[in-house]
Protein backbone atom coordinates (compact mmCIF):
# COMPACT_ATOMS: atom_id res chain seq x y z
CA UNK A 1 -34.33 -0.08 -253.24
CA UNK A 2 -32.11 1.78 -255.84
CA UNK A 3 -30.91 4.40 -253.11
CA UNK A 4 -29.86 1.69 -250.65
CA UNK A 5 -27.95 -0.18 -253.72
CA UNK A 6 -25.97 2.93 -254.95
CA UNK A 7 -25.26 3.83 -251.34
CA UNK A 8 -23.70 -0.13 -250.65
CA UNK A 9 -21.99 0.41 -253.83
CA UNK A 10 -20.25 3.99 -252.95
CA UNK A 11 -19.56 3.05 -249.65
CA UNK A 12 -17.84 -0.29 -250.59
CA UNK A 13 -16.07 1.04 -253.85
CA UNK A 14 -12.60 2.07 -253.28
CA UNK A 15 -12.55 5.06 -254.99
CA UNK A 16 -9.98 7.24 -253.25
CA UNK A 17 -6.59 7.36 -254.01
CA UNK A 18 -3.00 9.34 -253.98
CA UNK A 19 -3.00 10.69 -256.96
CA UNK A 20 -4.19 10.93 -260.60
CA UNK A 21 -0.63 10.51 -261.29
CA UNK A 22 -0.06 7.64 -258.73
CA UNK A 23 -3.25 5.90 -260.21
CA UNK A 24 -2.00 6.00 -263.99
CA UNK A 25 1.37 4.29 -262.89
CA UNK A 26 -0.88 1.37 -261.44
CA UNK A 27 -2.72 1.17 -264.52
CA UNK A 28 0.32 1.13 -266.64
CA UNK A 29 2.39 -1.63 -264.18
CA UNK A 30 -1.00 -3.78 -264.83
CA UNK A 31 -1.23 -3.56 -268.66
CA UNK A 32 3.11 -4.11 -268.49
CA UNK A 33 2.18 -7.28 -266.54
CA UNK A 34 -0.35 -8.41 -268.80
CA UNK A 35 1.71 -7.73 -271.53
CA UNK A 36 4.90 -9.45 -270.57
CA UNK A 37 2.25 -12.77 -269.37
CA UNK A 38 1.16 -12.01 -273.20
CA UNK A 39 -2.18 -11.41 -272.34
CA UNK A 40 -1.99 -8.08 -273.71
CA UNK A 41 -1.03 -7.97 -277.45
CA UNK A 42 -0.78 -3.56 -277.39
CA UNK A 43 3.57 -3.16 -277.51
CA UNK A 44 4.58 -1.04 -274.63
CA UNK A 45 5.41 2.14 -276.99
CA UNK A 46 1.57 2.14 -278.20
CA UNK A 47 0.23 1.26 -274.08
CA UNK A 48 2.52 4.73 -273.87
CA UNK A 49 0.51 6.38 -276.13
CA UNK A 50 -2.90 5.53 -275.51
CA UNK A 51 -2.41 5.81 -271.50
CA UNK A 52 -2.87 9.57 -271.24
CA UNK A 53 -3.20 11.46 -268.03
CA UNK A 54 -4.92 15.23 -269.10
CA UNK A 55 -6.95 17.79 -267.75
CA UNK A 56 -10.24 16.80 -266.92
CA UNK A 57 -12.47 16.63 -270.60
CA UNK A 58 -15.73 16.44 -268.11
CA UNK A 59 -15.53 18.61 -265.79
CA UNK A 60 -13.43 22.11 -267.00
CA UNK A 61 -12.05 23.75 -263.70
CA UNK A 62 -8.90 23.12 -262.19
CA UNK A 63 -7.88 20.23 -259.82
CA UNK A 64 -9.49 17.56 -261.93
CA UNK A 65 -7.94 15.18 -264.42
CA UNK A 66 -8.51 12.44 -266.26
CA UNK A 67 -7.12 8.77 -267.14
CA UNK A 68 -7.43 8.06 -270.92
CA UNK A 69 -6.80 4.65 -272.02
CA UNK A 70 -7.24 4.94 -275.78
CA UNK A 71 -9.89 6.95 -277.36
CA UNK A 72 -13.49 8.23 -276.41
CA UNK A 73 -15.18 5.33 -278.54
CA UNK A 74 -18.89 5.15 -278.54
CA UNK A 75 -19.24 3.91 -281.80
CA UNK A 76 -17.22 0.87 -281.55
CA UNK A 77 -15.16 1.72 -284.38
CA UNK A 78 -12.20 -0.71 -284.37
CA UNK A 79 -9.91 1.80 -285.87
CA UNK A 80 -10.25 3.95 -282.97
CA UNK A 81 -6.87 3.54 -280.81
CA UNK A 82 -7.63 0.76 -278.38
CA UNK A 83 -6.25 -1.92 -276.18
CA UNK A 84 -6.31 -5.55 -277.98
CA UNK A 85 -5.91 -8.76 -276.08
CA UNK A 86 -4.97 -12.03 -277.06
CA UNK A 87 -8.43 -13.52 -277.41
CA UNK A 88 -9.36 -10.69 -279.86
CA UNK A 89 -11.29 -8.47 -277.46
CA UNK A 90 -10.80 -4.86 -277.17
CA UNK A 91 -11.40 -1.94 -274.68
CA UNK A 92 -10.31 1.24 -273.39
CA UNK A 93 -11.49 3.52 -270.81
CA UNK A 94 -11.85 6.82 -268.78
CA UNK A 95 -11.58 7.71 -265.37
CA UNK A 96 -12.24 11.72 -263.99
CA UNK A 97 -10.54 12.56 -260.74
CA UNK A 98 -10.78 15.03 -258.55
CA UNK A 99 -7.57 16.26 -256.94
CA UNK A 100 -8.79 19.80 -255.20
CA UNK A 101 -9.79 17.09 -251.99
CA UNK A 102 -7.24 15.16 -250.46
CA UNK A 103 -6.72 12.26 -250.39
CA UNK A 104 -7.65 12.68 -254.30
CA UNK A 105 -11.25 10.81 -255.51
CA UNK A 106 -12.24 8.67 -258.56
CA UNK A 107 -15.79 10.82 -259.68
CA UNK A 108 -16.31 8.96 -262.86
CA UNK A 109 -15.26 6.59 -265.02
CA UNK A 110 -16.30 4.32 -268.28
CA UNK A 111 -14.38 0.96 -269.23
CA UNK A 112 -15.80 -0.69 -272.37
CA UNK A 113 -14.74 -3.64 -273.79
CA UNK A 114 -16.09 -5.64 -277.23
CA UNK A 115 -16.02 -9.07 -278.57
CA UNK A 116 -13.80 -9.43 -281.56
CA UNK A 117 -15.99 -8.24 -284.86
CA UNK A 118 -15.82 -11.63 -286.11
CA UNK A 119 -17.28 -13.60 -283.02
CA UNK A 120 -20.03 -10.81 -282.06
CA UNK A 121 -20.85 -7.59 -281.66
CA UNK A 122 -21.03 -7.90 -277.73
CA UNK A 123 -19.85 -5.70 -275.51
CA UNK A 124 -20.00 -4.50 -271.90
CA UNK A 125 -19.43 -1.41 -270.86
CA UNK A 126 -19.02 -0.52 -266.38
CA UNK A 127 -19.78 3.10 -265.99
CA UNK A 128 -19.34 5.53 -262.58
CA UNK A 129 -21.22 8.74 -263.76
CA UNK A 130 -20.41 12.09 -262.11
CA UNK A 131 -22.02 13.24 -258.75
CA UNK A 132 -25.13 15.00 -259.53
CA UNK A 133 -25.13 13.37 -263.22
CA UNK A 134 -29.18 12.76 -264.55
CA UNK A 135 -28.05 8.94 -263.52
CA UNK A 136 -27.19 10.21 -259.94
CA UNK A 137 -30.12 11.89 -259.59
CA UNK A 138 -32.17 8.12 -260.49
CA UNK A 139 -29.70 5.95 -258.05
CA UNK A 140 -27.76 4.73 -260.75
CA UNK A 141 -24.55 6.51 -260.84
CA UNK A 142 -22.94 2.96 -260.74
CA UNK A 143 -24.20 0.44 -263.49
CA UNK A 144 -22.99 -1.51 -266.24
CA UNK A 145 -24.55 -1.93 -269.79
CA UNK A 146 -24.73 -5.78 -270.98
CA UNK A 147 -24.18 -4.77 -274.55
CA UNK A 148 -27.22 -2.70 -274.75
CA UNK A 149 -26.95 0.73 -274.56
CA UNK A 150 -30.78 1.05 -272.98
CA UNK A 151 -30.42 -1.44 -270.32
CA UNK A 152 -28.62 -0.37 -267.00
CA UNK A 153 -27.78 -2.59 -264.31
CA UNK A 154 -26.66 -1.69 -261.11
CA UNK A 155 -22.65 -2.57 -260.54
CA UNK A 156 -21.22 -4.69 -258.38
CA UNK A 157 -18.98 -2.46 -256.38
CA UNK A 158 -15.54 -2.35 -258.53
CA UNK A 159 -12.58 -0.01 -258.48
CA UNK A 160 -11.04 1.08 -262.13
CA UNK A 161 -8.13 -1.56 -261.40
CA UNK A 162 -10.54 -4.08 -260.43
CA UNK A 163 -12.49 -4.10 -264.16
CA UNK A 164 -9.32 -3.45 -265.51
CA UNK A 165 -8.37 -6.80 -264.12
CA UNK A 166 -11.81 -8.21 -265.34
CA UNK A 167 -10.98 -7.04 -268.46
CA UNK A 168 -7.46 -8.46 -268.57
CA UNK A 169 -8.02 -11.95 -267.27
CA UNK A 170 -12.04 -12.15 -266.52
CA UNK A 171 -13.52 -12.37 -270.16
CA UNK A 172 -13.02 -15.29 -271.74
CA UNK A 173 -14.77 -16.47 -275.38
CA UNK A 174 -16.51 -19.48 -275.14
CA UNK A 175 -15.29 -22.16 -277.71
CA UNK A 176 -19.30 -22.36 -278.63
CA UNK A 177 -21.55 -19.22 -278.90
CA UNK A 178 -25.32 -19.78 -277.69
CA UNK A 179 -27.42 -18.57 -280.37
């Protein structure tokens, strides 16, 4: 069942696109948006900063590049450059592309984002692994983690500007926490 799951989820994912460069200026008119509908509390000068486009960190050979949005974070260290909305949430992201096929192709990404430190230490993290990647190899290239870092679930089928949407204007904190 898992190989018929991450086939439907490659096949309806839209993961080819222009350009890394073309990609990076959709990210960054979506976080301007959110910002000016103050959803987004990061000024523009620091979005600037943390919204990096780079050579490729994962895979070392030329033609691939990568997204940053904020720091590598796997600790969940809240001083670690990040993106903060106004509910008090936080995430950033990564997304590899390779640019030596045309049209150009998303091969990986990870978008995490975390409760504020006060409400929970939830978080949820959508990850695309790499062709070929151990996950790959078990059907699970796309999954999220629902804020366990053992417990992969396949992924709906989402682009990097869908869960960046998710992220934006998806996640809400309930006024009353279930134990």
């Amino acid at each position: 069942m898992s190989i018929e799951i991450q086939k439907r989820s490659v096949v309806n994912t839209p993961l080819e696109i222009k350009s890394a460069k073309n990609l990076r200026a959709e990210i960054l008119k979506a976080l301007n948006i959110a910002l000016d509908e103050k959803i987004l509390l990061t000024e523009l000068h620091e979005i600037l900063k943390l919204l990096k486009l780079q050579a490729s960190s994962v895979i070392k050979q030329k033609g691939y590049s990568e997204i940053m949005g904020g720091e590598k974070n796997s600790n969940r260290n809240e001083l670690i450059p990040h993106f903060k909305l106004n509910n008090g949430c936080w995430f950033d992201f990564a997304i590899t592309i390779d640019e030596t096929v045309s049209p150009a192709e998303i091969i990986a990404f990870d978008f995490e984002i975390r409760y504020p430190p006060e409400i929970s230490n939830w978080f949820l993290r959508f990850d695309l692994n790499t062709p070929n990647h151990e996950n790959d190899n078990k059907n699970m290239r796309f999954h999220f983690h629902p804020n366990n870092e053992d417990i992969q679930i396949h992924s709906p089928p989402m682009s990097p500007l869908e869960i960046l949407h998710l992220f934006l204007y998806g996640i809400k904190i309930p006024e009353k926490q279930r134990s």
